[in-house]
N, C-alpha and C. Protein backbone atom coordinates (compact mmCIF):
# COMPACT_ATOMS: atom_id res chain seq x y z
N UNK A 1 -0.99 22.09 -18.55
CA UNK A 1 0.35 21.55 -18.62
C UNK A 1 1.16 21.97 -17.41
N UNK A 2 1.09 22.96 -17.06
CA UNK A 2 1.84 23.87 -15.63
C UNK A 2 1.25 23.15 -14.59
N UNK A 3 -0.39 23.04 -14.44
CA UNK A 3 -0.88 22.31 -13.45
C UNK A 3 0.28 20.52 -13.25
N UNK A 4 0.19 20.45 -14.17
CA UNK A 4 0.68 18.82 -14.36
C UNK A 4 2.13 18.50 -13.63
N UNK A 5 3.05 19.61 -14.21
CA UNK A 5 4.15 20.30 -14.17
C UNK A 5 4.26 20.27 -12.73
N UNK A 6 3.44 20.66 -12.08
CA UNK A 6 3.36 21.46 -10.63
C UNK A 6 3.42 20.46 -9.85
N UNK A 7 1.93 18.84 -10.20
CA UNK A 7 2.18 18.03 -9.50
C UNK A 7 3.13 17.09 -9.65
N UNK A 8 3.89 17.04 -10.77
CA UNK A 8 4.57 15.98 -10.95
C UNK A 8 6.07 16.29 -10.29
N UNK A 9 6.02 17.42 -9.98
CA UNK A 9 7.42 18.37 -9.25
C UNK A 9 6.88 17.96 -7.27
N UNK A 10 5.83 18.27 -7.60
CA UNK A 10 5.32 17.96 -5.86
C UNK A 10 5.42 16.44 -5.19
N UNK A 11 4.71 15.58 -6.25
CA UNK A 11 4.94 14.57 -6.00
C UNK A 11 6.51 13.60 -5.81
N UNK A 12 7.30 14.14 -6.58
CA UNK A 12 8.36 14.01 -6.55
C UNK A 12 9.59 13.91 -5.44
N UNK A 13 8.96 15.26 -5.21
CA UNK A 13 9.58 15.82 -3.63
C UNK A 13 9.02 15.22 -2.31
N UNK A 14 7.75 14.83 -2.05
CA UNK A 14 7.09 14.21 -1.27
C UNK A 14 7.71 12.76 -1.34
N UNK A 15 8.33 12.33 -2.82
CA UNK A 15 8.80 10.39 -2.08
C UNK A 15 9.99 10.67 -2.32
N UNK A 16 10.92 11.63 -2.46
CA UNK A 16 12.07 11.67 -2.04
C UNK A 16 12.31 12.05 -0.56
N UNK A 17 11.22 12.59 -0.15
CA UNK A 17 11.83 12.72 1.49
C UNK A 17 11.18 11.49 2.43
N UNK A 18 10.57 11.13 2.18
CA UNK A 18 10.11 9.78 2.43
C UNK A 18 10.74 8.58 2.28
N UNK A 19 10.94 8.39 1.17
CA UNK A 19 12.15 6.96 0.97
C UNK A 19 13.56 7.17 1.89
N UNK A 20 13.54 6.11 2.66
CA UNK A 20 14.32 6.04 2.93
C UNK A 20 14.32 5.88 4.73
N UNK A 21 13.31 6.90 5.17
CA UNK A 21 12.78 6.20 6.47
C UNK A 21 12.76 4.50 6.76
N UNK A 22 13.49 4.01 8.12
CA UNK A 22 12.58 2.92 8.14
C UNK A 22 12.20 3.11 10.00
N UNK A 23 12.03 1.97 10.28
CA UNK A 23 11.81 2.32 12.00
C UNK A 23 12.36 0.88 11.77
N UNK A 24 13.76 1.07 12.76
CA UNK A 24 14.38 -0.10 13.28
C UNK A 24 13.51 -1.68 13.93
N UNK A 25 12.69 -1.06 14.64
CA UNK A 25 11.96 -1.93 15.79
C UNK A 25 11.25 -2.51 15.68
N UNK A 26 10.45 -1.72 14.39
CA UNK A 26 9.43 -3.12 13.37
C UNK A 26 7.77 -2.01 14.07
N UNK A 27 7.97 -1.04 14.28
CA UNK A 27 6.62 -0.44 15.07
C UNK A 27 6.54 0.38 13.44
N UNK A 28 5.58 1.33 13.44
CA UNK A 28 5.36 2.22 12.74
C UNK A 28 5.82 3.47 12.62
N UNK A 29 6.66 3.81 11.61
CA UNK A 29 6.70 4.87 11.56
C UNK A 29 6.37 6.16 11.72
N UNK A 30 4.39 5.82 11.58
CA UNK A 30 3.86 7.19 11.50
C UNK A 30 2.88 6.28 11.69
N UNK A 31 1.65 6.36 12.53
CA UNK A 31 0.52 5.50 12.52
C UNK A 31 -1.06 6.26 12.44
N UNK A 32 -1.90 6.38 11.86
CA UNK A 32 -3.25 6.68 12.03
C UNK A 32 -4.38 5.70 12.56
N UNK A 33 -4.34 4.96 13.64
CA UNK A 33 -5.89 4.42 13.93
C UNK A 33 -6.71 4.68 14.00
N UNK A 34 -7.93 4.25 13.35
CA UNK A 34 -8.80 4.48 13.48
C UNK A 34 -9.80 3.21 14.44
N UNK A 35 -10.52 3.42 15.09
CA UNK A 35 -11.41 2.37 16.43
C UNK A 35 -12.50 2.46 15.73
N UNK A 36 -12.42 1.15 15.68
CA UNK A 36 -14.09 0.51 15.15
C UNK A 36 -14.89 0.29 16.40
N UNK A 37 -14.84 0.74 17.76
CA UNK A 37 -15.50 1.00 18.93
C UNK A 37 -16.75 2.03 18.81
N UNK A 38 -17.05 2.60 17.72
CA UNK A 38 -17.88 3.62 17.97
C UNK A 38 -19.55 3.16 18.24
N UNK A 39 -19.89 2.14 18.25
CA UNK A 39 -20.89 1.60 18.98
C UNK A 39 -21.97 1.06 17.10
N UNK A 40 -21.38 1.55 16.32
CA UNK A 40 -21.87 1.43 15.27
C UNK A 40 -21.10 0.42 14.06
N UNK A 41 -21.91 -0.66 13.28
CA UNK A 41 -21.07 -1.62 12.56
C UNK A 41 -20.83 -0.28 10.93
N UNK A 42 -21.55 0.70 10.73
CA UNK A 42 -21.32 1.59 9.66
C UNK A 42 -19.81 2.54 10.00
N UNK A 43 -19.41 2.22 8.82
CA UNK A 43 -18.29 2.97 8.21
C UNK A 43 -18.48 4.00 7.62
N UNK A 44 -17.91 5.35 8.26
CA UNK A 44 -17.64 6.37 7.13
C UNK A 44 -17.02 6.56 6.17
N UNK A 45 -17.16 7.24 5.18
CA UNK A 45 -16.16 7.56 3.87
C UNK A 45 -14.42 8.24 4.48
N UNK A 46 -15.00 9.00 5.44
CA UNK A 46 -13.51 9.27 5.80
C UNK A 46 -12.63 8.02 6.59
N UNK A 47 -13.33 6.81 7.09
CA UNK A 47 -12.52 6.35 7.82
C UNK A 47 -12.13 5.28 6.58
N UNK A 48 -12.52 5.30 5.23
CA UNK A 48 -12.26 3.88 4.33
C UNK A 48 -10.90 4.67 3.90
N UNK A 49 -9.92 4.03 2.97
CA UNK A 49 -9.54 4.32 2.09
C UNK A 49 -10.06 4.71 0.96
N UNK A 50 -9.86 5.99 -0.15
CA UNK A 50 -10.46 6.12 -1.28
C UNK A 50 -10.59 4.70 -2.60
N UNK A 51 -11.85 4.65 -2.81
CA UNK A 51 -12.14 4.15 -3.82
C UNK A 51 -11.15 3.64 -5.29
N UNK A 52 -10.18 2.73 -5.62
CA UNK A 52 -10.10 2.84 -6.73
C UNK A 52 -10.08 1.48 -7.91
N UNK A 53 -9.84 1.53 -9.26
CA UNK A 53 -10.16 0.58 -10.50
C UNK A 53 -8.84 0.87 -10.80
N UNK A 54 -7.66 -0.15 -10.80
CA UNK A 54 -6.64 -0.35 -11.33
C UNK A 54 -5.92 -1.23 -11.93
N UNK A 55 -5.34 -1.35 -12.96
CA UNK A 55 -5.20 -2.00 -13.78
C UNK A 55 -3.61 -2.90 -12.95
N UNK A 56 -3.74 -4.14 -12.93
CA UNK A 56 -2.05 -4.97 -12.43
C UNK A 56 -1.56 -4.64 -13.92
N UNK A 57 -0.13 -5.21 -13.21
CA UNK A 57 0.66 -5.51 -14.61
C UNK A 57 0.67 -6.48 -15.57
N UNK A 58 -0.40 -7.05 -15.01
CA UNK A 58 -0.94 -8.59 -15.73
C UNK A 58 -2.38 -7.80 -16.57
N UNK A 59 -2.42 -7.32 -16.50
CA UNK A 59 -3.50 -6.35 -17.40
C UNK A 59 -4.75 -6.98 -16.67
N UNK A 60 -4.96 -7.51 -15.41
CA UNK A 60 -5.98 -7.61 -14.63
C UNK A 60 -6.26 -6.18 -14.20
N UNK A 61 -7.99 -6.46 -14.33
CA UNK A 61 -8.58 -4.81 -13.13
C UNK A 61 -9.20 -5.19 -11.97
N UNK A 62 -8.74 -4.42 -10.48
CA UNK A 62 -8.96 -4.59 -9.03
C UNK A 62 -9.15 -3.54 -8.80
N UNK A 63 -10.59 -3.57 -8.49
CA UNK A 63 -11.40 -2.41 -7.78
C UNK A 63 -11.91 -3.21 -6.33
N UNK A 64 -11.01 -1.72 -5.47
CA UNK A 64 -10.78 -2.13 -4.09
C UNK A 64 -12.43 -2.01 -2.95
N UNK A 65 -13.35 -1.65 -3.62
CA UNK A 65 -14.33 -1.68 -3.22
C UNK A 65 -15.21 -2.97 -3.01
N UNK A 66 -14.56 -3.53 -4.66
CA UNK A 66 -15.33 -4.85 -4.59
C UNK A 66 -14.62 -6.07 -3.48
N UNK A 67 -13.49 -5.74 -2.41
CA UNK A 67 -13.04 -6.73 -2.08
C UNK A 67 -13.39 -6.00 -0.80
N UNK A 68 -14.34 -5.13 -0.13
CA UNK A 68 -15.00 -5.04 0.60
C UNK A 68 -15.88 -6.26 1.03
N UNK A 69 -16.54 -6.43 1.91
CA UNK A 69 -16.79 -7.27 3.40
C UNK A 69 -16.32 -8.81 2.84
N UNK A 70 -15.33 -8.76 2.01
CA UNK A 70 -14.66 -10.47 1.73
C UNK A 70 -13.39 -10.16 2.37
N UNK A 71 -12.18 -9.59 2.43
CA UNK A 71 -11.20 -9.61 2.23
C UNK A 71 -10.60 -8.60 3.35
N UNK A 72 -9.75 -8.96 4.36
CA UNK A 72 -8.64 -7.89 4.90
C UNK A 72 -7.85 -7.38 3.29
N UNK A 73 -7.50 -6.07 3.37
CA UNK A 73 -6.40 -5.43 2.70
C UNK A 73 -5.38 -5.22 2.91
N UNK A 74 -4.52 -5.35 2.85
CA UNK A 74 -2.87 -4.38 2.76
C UNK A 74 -2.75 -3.86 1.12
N UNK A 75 -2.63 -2.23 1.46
CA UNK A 75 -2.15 -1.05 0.25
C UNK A 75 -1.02 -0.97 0.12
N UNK A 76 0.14 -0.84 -0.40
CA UNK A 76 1.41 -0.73 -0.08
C UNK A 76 1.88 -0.01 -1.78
N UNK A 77 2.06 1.31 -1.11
CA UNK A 77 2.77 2.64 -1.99
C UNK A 77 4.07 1.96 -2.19
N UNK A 78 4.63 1.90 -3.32
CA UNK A 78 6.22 1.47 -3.30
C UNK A 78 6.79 1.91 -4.67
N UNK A 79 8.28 1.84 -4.91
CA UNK A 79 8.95 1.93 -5.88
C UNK A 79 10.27 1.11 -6.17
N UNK A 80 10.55 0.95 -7.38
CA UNK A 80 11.58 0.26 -7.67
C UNK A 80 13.14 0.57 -7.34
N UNK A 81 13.10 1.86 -7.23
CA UNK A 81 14.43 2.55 -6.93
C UNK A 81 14.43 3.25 -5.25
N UNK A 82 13.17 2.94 -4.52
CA UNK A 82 13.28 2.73 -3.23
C UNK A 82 13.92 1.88 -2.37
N UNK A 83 15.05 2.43 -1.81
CA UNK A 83 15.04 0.99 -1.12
C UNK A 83 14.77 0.24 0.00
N UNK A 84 14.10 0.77 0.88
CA UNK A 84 13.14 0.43 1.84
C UNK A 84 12.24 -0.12 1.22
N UNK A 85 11.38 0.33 0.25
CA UNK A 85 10.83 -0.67 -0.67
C UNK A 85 11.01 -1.83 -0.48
N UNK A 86 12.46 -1.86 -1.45
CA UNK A 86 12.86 -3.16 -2.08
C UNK A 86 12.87 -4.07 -0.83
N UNK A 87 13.61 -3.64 0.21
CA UNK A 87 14.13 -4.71 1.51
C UNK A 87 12.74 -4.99 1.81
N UNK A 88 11.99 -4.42 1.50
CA UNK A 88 10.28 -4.87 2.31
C UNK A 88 9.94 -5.91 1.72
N UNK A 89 9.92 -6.27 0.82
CA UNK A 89 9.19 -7.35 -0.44
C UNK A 89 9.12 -8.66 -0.05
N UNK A 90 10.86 -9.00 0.77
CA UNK A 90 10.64 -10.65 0.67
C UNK A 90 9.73 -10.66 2.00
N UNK A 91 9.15 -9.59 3.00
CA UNK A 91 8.73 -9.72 4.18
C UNK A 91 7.20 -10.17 3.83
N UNK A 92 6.75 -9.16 2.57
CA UNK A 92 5.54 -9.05 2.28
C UNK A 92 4.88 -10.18 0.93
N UNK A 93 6.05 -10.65 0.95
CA UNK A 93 5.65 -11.79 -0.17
C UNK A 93 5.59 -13.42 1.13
N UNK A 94 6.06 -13.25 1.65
CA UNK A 94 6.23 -14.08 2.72
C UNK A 94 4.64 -13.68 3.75
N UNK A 95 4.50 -12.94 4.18
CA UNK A 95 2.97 -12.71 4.78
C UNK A 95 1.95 -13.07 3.84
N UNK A 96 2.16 -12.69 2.64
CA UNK A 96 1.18 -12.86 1.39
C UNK A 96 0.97 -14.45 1.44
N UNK A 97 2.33 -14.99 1.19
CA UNK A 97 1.96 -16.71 1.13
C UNK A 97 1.10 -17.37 2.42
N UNK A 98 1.35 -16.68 3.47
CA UNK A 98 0.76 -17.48 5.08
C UNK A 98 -0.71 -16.51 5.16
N UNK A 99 -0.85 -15.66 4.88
CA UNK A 99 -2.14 -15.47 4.60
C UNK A 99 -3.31 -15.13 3.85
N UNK A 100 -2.64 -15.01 2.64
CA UNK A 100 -3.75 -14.88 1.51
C UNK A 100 -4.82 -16.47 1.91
N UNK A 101 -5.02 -17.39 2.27
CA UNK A 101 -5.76 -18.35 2.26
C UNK A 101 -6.37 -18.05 3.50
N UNK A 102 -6.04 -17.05 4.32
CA UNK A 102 -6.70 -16.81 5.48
C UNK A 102 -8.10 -15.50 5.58
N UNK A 103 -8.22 -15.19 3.71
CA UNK A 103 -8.65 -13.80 3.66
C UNK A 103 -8.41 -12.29 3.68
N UNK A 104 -6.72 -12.35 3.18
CA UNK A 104 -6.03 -11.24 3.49
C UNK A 104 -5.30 -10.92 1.83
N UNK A 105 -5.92 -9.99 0.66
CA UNK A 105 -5.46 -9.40 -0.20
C UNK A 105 -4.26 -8.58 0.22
N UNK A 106 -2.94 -8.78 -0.78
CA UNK A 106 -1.81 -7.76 -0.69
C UNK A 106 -1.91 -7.15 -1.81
N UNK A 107 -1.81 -5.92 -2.17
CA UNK A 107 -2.02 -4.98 -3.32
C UNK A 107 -0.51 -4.04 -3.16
N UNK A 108 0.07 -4.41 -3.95
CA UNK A 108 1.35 -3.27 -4.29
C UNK A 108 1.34 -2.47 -5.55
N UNK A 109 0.84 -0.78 -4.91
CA UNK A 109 1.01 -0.09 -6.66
C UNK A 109 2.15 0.45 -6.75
N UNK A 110 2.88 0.51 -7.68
CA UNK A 110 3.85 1.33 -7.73
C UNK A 110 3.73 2.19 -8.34
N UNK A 111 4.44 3.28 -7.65
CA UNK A 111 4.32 5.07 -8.03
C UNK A 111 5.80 5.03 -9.00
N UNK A 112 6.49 4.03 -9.63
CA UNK A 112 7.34 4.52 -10.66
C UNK A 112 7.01 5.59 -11.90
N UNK A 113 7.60 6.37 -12.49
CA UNK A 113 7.57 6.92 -13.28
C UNK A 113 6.21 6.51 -14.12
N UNK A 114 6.95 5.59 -14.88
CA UNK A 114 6.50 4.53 -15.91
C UNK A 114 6.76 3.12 -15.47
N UNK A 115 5.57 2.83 -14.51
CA UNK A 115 5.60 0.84 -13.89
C UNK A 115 5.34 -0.05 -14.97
N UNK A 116 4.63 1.06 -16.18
CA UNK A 116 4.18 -0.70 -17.28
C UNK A 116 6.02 -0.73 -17.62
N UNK A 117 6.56 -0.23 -17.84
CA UNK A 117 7.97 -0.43 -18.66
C UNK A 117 9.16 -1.05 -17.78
N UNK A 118 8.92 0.30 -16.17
CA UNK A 118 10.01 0.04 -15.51
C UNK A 118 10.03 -0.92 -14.45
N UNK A 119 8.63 -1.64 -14.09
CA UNK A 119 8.41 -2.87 -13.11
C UNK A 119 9.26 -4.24 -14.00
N UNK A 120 8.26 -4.74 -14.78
CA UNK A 120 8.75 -6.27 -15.78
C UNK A 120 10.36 -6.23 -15.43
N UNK A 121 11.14 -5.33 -15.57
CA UNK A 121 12.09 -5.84 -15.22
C UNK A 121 13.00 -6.01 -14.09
N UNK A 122 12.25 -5.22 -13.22
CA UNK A 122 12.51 -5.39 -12.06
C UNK A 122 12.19 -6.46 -11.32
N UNK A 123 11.22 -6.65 -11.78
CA UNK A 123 10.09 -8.01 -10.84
C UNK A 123 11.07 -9.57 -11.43
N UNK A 124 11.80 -9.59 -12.52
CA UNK A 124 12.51 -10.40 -12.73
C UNK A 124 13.19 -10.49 -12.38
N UNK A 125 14.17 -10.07 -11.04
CA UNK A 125 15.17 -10.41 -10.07
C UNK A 125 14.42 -10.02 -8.41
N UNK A 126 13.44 -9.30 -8.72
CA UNK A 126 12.93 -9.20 -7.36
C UNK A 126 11.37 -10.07 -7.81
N UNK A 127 11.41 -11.12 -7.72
CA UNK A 127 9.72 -11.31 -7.79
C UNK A 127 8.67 -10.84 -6.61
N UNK A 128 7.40 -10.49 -6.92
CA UNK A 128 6.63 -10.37 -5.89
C UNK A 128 5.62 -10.99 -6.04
N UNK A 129 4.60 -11.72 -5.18
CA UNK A 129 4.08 -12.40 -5.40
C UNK A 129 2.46 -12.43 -5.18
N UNK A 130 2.13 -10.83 -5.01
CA UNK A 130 0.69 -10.21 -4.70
C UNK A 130 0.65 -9.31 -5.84
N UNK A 131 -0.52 -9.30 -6.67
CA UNK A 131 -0.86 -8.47 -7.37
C UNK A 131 -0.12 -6.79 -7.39
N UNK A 132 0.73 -6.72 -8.40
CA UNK A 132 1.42 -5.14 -8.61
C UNK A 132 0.56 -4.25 -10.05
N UNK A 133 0.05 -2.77 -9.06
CA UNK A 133 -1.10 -2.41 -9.87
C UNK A 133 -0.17 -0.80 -10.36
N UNK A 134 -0.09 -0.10 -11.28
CA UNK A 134 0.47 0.80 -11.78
C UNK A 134 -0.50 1.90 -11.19
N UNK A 135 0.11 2.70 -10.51
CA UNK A 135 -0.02 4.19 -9.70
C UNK A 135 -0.01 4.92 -10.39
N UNK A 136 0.09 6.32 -10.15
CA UNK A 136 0.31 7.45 -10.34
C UNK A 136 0.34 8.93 -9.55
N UNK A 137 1.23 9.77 -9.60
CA UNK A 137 1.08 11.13 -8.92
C UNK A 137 -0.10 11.51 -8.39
N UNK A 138 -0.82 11.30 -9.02
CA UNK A 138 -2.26 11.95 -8.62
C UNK A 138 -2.95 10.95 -7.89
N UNK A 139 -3.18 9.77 -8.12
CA UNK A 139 -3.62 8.68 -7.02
C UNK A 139 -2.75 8.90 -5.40
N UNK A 140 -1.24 9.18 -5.71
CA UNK A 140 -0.59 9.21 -3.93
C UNK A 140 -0.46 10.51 -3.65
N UNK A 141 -1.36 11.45 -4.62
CA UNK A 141 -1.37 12.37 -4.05
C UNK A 141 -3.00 12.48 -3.26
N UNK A 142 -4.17 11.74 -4.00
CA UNK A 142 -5.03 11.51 -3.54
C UNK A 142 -5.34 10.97 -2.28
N UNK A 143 -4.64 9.79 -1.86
CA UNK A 143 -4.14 8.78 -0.66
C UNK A 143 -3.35 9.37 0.38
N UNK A 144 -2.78 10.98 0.04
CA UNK A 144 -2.02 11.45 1.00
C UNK A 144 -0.53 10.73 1.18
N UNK A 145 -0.11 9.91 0.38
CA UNK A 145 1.68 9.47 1.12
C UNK A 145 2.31 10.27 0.68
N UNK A 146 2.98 10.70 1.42
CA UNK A 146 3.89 11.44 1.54
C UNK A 146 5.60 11.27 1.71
N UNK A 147 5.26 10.04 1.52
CA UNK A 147 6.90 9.22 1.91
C UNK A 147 6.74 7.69 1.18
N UNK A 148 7.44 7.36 0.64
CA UNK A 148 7.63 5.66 0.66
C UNK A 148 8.39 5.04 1.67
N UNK A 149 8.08 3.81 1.62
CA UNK A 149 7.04 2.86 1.66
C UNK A 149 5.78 3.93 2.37
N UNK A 150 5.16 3.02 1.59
CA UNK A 150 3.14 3.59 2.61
C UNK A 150 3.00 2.43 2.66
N UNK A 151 2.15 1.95 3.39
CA UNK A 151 1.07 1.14 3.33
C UNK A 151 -0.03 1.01 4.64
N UNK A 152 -1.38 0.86 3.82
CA UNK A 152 -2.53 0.94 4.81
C UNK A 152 -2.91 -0.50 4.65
N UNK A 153 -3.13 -0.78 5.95
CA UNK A 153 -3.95 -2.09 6.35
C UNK A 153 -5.51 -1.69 6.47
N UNK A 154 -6.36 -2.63 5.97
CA UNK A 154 -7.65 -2.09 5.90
C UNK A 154 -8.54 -3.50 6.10
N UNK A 155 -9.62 -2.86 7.17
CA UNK A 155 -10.06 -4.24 7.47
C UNK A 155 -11.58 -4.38 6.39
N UNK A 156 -11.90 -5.73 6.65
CA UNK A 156 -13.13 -6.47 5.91
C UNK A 156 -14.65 -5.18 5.43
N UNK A 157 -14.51 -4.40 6.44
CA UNK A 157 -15.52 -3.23 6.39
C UNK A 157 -15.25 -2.43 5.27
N UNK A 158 -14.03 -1.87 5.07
CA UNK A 158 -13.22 -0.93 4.21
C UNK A 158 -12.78 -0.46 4.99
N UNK A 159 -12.21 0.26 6.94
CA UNK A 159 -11.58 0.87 7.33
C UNK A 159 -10.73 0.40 7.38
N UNK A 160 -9.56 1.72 7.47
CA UNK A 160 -8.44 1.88 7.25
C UNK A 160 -8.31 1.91 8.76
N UNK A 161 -7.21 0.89 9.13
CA UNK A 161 -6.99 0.07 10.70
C UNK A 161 -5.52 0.55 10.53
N UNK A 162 -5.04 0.86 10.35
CA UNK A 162 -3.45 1.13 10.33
C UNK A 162 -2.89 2.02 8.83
N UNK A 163 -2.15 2.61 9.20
CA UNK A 163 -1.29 3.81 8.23
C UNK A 163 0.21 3.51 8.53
N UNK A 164 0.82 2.79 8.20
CA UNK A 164 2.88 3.17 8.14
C UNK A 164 3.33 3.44 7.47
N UNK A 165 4.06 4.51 7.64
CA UNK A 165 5.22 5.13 6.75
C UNK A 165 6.05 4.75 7.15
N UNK A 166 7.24 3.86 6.06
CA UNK A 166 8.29 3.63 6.12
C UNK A 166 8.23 2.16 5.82
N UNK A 167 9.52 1.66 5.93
CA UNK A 167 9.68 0.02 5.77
C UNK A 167 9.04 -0.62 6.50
N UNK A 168 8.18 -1.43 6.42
CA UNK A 168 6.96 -2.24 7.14
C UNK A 168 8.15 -4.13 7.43
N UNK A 169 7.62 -4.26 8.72
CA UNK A 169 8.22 -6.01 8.61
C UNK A 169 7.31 -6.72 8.86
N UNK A 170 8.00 -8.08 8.62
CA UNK A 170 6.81 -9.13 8.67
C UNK A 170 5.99 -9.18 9.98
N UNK A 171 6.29 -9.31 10.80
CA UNK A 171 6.07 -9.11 12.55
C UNK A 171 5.08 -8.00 12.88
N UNK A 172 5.30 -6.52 12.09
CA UNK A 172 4.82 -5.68 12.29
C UNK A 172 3.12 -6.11 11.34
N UNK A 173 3.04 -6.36 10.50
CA UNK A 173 2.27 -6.81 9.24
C UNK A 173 1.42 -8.17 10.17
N UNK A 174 1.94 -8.98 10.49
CA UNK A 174 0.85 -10.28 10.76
C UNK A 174 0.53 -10.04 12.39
N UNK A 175 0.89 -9.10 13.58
CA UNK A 175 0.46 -8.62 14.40
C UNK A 175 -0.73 -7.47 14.18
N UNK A 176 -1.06 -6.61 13.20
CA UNK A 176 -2.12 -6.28 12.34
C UNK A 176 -3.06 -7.10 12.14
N UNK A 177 -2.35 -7.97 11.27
CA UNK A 177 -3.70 -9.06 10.36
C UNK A 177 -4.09 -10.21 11.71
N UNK A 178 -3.59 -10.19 12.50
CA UNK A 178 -4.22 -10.84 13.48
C UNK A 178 -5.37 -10.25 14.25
N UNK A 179 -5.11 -8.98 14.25
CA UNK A 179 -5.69 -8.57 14.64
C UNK A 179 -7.53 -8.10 14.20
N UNK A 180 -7.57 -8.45 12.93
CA UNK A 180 -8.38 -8.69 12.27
C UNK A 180 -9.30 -9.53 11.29
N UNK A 181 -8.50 -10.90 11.63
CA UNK A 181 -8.67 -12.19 11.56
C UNK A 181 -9.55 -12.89 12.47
């Protein structure tokens, strides 16, 4: 229970200092590349994103493994009472429409408290229009964010091609997916 206690106090503190970043300019906040130059088409475990089976709010399950060598990814850490978040949505529902037919999954989990209760009603004045999968402390603590917005772009292989922290824009997002298109 203390263990629990401990992370749910940690986690806490980690997207309160985080929310709220954005980067004016549309670049990244905080970036990790990784180069698929290494002379080899194999991927390591460290360069994928971790593995996971999550349930949307549509009571669909998306396991991000299986959308390996079909699908570019975008991950995107978010919350309802973020608001860098929020301003991100119509950018990323808008990329979602121009390229989901191009091979590009958008996945938004949210790290709310409680997303089965406290999303539905949110999503009814903010709609989003890519699959929203219910998070938890221990998953973004697994994933390492440390701030909201996150989100990792991840190409067709499973590597993880980009890391931003902070408010992501559309510009910033389809200069990515072009890049892996």
């Amino acid at each position: 229970m203390a263990k629990k206690f401990l992370l749910m106090i940690a986690w806490g503190g980690m997207v309160l200092l985080g929310c709220g970043k954005s980067d004016r300019d549309g670049s990244a906040a905080s970036n990790n590349n990784h180069s698929a130059s290494n002379g080899s088409n194999a991927v390591s475990e460290k360069e994928k994103l971790p593995d996971f089976t999550l349930k949307t709010l549509a009571g669909e399950t998306i396991n991000l493994r299986s959308l390996e060598g079909q699908k570019v990814v975008v991950v995107n850490f978010w919350a309802t009472w973020c608001g860098p978040c929020r301003h991100e949505i119509p950018d990323f529902n808008d990329v979602y429409s121009r390229y989901r037919d191009r091979g590009v999954e958008m996945l938004g989990i949210s790290v709310d408290q409680s997303p089965e209760t406290e999303v539905p009603p949110f999503l009814q004045t903010n709609p989003i229009q890519y699959p929203v999968l219910a998070g938890s402390p221990e998953l973004t603590y697994k994933y390492g964010v440390r701030g909201l917005p996150t989100t990792f772009i991840i190409d067709r292989a499973g590597r993880i091609t980009k890391r931003i922290v902070g408010m992501t824009k559309a510009a910033t997002l389809e200069a990515e997916l072009e890049k892996l298109l």
